[in-house]
C-alpha atoms as a PDB file:
ATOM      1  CA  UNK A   1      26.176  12.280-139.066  1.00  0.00           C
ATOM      2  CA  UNK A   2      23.405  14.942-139.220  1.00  0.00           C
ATOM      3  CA  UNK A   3      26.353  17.298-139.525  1.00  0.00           C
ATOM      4  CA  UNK A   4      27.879  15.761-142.275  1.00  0.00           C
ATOM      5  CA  UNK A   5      24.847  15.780-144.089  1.00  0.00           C
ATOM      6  CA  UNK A   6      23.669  18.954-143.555  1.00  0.00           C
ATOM      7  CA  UNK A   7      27.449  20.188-144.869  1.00  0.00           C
ATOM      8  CA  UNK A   8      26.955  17.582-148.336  1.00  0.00           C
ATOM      9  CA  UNK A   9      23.851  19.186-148.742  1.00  0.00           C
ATOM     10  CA  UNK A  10      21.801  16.020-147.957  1.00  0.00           C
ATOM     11  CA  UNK A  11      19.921  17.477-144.934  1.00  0.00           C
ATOM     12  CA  UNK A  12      17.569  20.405-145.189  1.00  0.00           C
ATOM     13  CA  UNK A  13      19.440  22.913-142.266  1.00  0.00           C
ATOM     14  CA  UNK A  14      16.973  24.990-139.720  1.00  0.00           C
ATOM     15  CA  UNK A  15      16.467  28.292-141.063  1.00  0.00           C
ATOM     16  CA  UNK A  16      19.244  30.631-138.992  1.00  0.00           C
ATOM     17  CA  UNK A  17      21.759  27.766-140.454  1.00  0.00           C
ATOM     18  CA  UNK A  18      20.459  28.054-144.036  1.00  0.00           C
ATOM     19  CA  UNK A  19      20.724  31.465-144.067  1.00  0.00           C
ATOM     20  CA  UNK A  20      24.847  31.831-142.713  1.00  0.00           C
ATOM     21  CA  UNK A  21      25.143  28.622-145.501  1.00  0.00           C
ATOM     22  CA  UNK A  22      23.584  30.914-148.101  1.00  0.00           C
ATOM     23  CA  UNK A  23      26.157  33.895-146.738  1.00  0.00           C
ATOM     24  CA  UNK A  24      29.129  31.914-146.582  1.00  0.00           C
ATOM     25  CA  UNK A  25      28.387  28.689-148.590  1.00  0.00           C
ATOM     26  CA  UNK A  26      31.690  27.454-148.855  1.00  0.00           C
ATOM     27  CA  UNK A  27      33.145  28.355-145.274  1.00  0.00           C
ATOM     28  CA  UNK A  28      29.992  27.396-143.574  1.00  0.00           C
ATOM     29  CA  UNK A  29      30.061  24.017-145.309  1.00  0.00           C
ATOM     30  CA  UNK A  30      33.841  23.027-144.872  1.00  0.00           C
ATOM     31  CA  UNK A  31      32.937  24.056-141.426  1.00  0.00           C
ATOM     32  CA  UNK A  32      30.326  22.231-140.704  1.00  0.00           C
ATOM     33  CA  UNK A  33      32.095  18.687-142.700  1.00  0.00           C
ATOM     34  CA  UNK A  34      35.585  19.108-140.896  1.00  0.00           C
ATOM     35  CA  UNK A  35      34.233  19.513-137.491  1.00  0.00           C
ATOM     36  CA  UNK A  36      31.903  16.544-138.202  1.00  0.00           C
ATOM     37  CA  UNK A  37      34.610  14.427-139.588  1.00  0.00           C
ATOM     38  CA  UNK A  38      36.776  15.578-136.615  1.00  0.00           C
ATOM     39  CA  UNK A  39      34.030  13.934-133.750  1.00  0.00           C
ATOM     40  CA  UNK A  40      33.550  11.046-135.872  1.00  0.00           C
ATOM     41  CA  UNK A  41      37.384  10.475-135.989  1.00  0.00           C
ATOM     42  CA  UNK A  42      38.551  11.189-132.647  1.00  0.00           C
ATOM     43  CA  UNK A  43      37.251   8.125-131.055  1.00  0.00           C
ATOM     44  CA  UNK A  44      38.663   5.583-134.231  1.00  0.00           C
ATOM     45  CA  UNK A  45      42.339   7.559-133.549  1.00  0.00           C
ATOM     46  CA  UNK A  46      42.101   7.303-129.261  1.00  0.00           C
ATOM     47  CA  UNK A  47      41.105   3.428-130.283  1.00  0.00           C
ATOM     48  CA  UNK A  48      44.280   3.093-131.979  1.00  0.00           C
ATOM     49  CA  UNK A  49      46.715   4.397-129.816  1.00  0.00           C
ATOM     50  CA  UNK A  50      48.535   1.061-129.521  1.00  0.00           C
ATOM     51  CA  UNK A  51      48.913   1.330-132.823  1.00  0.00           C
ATOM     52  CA  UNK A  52      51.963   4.007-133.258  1.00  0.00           C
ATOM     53  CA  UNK A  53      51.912   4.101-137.394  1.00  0.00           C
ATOM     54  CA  UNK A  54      47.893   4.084-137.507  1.00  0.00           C
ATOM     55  CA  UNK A  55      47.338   6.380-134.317  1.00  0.00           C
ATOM     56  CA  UNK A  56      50.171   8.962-135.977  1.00  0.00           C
ATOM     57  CA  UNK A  57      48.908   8.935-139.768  1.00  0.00           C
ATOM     58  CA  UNK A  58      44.709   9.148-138.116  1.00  0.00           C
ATOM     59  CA  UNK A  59      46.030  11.468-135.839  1.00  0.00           C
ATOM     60  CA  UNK A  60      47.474  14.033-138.576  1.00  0.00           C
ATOM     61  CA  UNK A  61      44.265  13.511-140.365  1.00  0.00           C
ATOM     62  CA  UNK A  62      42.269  14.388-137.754  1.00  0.00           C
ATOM     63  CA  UNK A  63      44.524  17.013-136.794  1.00  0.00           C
ATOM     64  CA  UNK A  64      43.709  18.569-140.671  1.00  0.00           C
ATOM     65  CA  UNK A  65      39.772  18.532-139.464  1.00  0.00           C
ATOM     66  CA  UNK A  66      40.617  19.960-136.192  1.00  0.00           C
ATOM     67  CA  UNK A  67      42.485  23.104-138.305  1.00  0.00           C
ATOM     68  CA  UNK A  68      40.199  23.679-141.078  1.00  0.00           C
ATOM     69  CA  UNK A  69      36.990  23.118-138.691  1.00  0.00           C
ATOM     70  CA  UNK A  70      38.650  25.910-136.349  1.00  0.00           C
ATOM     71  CA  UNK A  71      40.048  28.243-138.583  1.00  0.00           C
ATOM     72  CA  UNK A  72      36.350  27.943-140.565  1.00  0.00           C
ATOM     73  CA  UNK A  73      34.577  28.158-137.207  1.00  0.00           C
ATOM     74  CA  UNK A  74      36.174  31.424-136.099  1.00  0.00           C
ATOM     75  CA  UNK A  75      34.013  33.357-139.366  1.00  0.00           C
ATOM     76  CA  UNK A  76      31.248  31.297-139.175  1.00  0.00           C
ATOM     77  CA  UNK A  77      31.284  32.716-135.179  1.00  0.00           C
ATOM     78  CA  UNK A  78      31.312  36.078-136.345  1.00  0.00           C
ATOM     79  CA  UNK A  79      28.939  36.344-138.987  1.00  0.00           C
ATOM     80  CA  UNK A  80      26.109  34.280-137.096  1.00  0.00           C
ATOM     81  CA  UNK A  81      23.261  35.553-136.137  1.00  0.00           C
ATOM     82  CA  UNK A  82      23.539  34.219-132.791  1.00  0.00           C
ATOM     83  CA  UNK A  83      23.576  37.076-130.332  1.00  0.00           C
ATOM     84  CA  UNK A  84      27.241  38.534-129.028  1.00  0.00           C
ATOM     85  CA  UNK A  85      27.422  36.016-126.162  1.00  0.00           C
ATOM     86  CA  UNK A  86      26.914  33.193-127.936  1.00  0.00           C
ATOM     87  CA  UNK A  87      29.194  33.920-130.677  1.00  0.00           C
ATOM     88  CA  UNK A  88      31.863  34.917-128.684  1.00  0.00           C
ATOM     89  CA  UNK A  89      31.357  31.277-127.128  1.00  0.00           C
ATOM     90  CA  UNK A  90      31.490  29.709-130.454  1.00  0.00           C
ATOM     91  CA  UNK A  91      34.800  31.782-131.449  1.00  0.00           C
ATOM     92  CA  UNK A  92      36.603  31.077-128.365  1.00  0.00           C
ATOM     93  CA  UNK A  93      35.423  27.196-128.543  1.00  0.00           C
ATOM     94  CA  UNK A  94      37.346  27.143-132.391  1.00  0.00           C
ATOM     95  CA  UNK A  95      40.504  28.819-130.795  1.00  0.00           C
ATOM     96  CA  UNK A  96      40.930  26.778-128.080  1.00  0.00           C
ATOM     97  CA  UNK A  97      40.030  24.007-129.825  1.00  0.00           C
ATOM     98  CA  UNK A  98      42.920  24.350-132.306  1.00  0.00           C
ATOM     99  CA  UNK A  99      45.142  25.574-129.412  1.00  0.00           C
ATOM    100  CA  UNK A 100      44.938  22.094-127.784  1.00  0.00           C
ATOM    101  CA  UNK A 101      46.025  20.274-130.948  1.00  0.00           C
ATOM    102  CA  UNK A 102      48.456  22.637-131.655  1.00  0.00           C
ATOM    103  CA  UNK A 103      49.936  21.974-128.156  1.00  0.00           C
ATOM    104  CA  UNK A 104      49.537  18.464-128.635  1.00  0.00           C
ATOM    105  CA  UNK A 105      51.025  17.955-131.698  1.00  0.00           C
ATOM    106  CA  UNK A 106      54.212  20.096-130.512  1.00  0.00           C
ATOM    107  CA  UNK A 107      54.598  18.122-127.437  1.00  0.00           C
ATOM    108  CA  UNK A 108      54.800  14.860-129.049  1.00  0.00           C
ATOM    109  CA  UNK A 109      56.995  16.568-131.887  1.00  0.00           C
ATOM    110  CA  UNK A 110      59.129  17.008-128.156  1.00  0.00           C
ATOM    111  CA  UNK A 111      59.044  13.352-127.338  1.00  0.00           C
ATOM    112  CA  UNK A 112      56.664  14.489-124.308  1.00  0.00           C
ATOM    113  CA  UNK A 113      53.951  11.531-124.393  1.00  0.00           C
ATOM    114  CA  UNK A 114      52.193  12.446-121.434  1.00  0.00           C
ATOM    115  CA  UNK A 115      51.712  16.076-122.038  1.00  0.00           C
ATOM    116  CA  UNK A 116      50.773  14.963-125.644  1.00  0.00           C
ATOM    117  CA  UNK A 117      47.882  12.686-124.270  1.00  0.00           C
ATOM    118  CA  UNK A 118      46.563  15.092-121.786  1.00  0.00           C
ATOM    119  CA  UNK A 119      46.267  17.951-124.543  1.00  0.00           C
ATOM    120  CA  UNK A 120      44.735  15.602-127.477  1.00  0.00           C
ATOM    121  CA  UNK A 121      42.167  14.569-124.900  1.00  0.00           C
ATOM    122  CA  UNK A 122      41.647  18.104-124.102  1.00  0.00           C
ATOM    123  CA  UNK A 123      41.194  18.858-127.247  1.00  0.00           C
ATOM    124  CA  UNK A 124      38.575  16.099-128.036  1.00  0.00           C
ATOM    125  CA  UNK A 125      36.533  17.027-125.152  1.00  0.00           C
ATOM    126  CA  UNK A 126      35.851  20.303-126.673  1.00  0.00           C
ATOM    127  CA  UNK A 127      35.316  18.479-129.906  1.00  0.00           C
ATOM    128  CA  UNK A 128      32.441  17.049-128.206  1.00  0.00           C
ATOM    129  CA  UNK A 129      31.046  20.357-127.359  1.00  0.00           C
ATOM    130  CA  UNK A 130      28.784  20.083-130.280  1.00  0.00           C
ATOM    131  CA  UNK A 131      27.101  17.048-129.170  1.00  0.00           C
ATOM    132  CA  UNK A 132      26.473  18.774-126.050  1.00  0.00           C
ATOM    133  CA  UNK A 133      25.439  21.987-127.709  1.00  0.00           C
ATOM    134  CA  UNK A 134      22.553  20.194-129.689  1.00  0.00           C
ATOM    135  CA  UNK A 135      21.374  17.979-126.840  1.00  0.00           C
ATOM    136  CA  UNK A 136      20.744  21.628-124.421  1.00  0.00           C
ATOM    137  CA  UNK A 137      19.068  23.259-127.132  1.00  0.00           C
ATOM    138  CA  UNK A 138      17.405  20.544-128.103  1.00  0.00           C
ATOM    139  CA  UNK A 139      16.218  20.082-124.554  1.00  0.00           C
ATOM    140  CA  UNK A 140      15.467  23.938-123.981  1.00  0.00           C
ATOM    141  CA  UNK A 141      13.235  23.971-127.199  1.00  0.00           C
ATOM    142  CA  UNK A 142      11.588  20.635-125.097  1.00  0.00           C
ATOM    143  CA  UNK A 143      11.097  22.055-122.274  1.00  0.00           C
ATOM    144  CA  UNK A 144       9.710  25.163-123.879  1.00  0.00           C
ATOM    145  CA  UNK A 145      12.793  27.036-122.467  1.00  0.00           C
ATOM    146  CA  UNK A 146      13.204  30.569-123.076  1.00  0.00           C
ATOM    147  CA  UNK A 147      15.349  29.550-126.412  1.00  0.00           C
ATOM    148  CA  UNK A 148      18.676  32.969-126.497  1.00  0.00           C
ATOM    149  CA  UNK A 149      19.120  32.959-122.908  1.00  0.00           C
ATOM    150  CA  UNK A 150      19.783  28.770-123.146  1.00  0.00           C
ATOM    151  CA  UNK A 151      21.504  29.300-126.510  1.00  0.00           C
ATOM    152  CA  UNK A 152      23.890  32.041-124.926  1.00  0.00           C
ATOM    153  CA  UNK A 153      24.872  29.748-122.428  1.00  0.00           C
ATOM    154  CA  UNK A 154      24.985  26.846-124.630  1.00  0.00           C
ATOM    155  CA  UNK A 155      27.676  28.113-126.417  1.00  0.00           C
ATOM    156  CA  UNK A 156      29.824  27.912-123.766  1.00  0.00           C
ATOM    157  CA  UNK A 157      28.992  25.437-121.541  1.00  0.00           C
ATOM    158  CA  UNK A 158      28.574  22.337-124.122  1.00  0.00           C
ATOM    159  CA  UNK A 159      32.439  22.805-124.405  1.00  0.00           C
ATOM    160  CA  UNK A 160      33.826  23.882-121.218  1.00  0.00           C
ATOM    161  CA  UNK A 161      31.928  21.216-119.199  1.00  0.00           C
ATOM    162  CA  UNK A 162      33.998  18.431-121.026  1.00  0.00           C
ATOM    163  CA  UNK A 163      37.127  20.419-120.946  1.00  0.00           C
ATOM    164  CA  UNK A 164      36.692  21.043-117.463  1.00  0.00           C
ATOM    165  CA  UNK A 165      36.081  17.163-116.477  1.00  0.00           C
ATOM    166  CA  UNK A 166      39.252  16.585-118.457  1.00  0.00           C
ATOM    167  CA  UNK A 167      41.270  18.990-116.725  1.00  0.00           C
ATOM    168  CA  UNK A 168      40.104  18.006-113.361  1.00  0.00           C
ATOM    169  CA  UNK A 169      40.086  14.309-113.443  1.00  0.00           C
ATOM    170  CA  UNK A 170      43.443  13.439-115.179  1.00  0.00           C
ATOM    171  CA  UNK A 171      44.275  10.329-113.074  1.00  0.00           C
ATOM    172  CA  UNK A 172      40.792   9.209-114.115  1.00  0.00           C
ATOM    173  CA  UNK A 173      40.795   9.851-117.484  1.00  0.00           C
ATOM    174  CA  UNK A 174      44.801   8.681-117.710  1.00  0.00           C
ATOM    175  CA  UNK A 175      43.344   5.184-116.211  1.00  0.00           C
ATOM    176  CA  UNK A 176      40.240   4.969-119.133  1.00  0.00           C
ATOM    177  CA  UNK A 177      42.721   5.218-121.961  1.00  0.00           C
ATOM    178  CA  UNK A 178      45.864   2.801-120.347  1.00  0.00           C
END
């Protein structure tokens, strides 16, 4: 939500995010609203996978956020002034990120259900990564952490760590969502 209203405008954004806004107001925006409507989605479409019409029109629709948050992220990544690490983290998060749907989308488009599921929950685990990205650096700045070094590896872990529980765990996660 803080997202979404930061991207409409509504929220004032720290001062390193006003500044890329200012930069690249219209990527940096559609950025910031796709990905947000992307999280916020993911959950109602996974809800309604019993629902073949809803899950596949929600799903397209989210697939649409997924694209134009990942194709917005991947300037947004290089123009930041994050240091190198951390933007190569965010660049590499918004191409994997669209990888997964991509992959996803194809392998239903192949009648392959299971490989389907197992990439479109993939792919919303590193959706969450920026729920996990605020909550570190949100606890670093808590903890008085020494903020770059934290942010660095912020960038990369917020997203991998999901991805990684995903791609261990299958069985598990496979059982959640029957």
């Amino acid at each position: 939500m803080v997202a979404l209203g930061s991207g409409f405008g509504i929220i004032p954004l720290p001062f390193e995010m006003f500044v890329l806004a200012e930069n690249m107001p219209v990527i940096f925006r559609a950025h910031m609203v796709a990905a947000a409507f992307a999280l916020l989605l993911a959950p109602v479409v996974i809800a309604v996978r019993h629902r073949p019409e809803l899950h596949c029109m929600l799903g397209r629709l989210l697939g649409a956020f997924v694209v134009v948050g990942g194709l917005t992220a991947l300037p947004v990544a290089i123009f930041s002034h994050s240091g190198m690490i951390a933007r190569a983290g965010f660049f590499m998060q918004g191409l994997v990120w669209m990888a997964l749907f991509i992959a996803g989308f194809m392998s239903i488009g192949r009648g392959d259900r299971s490989r389907h599921i197992r990439f479109m929950v993939a792919m919303v685990a590193v959706t969450t990564g920026a729920v996990w990205f605020r909550l570190m650096t949100g606890t670093a700045i808590a903890l008085q952490l020494p903020f770059e070094p934290v942010y660095a590896f912020a960038a990369w872990a917020a997203w991998i760590a999901p991805l990684t529980v995903v791609v261990m765990f299958p069985k598990s996660v496979a059982k959640a969502l029957a």
